[in-house]
Protein backbone atom coordinates (compact mmCIF):
# COMPACT_ATOMS: atom_id res chain seq x y z
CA UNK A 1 25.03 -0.71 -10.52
CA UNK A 2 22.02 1.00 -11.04
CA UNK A 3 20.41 3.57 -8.66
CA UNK A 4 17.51 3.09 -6.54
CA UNK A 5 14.65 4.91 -7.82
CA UNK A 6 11.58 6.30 -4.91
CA UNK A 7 7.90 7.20 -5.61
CA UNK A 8 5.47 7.50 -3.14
CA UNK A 9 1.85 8.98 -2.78
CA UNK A 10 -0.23 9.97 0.55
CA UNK A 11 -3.59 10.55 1.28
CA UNK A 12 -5.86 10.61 4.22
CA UNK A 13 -8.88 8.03 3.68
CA UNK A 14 -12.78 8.23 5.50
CA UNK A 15 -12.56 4.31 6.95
CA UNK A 16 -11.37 3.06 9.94
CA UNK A 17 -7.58 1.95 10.62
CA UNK A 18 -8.80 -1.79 10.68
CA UNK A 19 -10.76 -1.44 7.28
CA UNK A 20 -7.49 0.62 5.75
CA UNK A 21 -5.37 -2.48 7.11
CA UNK A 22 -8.04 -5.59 5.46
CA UNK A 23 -7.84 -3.08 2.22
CA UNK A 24 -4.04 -2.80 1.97
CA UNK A 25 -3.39 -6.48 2.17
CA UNK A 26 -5.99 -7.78 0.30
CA UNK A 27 -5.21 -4.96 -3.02
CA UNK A 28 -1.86 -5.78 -2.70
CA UNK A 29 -2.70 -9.56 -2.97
CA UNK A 30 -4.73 -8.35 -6.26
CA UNK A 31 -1.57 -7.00 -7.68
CA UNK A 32 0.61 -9.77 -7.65
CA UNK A 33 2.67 -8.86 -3.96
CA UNK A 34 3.52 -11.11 -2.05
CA UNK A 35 2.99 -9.56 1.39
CA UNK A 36 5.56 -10.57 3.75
CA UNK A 37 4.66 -8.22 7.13
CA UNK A 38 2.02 -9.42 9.65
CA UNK A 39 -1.65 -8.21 9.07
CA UNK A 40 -1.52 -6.33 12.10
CA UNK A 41 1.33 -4.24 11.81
CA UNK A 42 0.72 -0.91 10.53
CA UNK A 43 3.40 -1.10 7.67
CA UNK A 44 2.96 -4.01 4.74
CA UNK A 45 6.08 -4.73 2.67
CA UNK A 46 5.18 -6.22 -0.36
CA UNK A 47 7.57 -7.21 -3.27
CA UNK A 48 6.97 -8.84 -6.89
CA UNK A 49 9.89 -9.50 -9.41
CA UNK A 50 11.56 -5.62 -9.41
CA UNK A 51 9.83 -3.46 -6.63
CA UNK A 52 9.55 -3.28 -3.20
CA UNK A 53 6.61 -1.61 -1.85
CA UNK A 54 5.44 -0.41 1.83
CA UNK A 55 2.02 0.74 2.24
CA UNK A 56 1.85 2.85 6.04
CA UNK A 57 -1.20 3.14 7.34
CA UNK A 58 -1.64 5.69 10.39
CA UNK A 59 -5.05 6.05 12.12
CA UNK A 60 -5.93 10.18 12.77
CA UNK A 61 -9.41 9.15 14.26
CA UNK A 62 -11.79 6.11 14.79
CA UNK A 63 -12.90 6.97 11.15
CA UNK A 64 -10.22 8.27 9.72
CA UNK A 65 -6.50 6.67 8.32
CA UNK A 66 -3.59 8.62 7.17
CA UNK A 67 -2.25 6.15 4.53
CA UNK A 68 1.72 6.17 2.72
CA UNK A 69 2.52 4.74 -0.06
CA UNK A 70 6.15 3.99 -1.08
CA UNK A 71 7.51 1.90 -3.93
CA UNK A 72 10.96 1.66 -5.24
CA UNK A 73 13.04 -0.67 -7.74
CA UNK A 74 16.15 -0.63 -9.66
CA UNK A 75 14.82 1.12 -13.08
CA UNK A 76 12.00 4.07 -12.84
CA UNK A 77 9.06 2.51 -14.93
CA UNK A 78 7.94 -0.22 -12.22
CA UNK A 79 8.41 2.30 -9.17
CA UNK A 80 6.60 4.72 -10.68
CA UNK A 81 3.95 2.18 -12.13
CA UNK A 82 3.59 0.52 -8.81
CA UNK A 83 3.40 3.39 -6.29
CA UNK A 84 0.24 5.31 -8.91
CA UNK A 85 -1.19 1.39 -8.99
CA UNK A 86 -1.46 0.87 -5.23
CA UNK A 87 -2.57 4.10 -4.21
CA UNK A 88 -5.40 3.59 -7.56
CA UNK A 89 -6.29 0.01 -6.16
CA UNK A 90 -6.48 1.40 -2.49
CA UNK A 91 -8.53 4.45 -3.23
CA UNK A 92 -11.29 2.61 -5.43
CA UNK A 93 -11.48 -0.74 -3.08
CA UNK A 94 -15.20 -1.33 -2.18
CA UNK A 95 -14.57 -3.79 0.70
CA UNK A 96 -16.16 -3.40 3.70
CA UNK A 97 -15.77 -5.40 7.02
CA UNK A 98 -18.28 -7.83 8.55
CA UNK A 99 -18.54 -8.40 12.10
């Protein structure tokens, strides 16, 4: 059996905890996951064939969300690939909420 391989990336983003959460889920969605956590939880788990992935996402402020990004899988190359994809996808999102 093979080991369990870990990458994970954080950052601290300028939108609101809400906006961070409607982000997350939909970018995720983009990628392939299939998101299997509530939308109002503050961790999504999303899998595809080989990697598991949990995006935290933390509010510091009313403007301000301290976001975690963890994937891992079986072999290195789709951790690794996943975890730099998701943070990518999450940084450069240009949704914005409606009211």
């Amino acid at each position: 059996m093979s080991r369990p391989y870990l990458y994970h990336y954080v950052d601290t983003f300028s939108r609101s905890h809400k906006l961070s959460q409607a982000i997350t889920r939909k970018e995720l969605d983009k990628l392939g996951f299939k998101v299997s956590s509530p939308a109002t939880a503050w961790e999504h788990f999303a899998v595809n064939a080989d990697t598991l992935v949990v995006v935290t996402n933390v509010p510091l402020t009313s403007s301000k969300t301290y976001v975690h990004v963890v994937a891992t899988s079986n072999t290195d190359a789709p951790a690794k690939n996943w975890a730099a994809a998701t943070m990518k996808a999450l940084k450069k999102s240009k949704l914005v909420l409606i009211d």
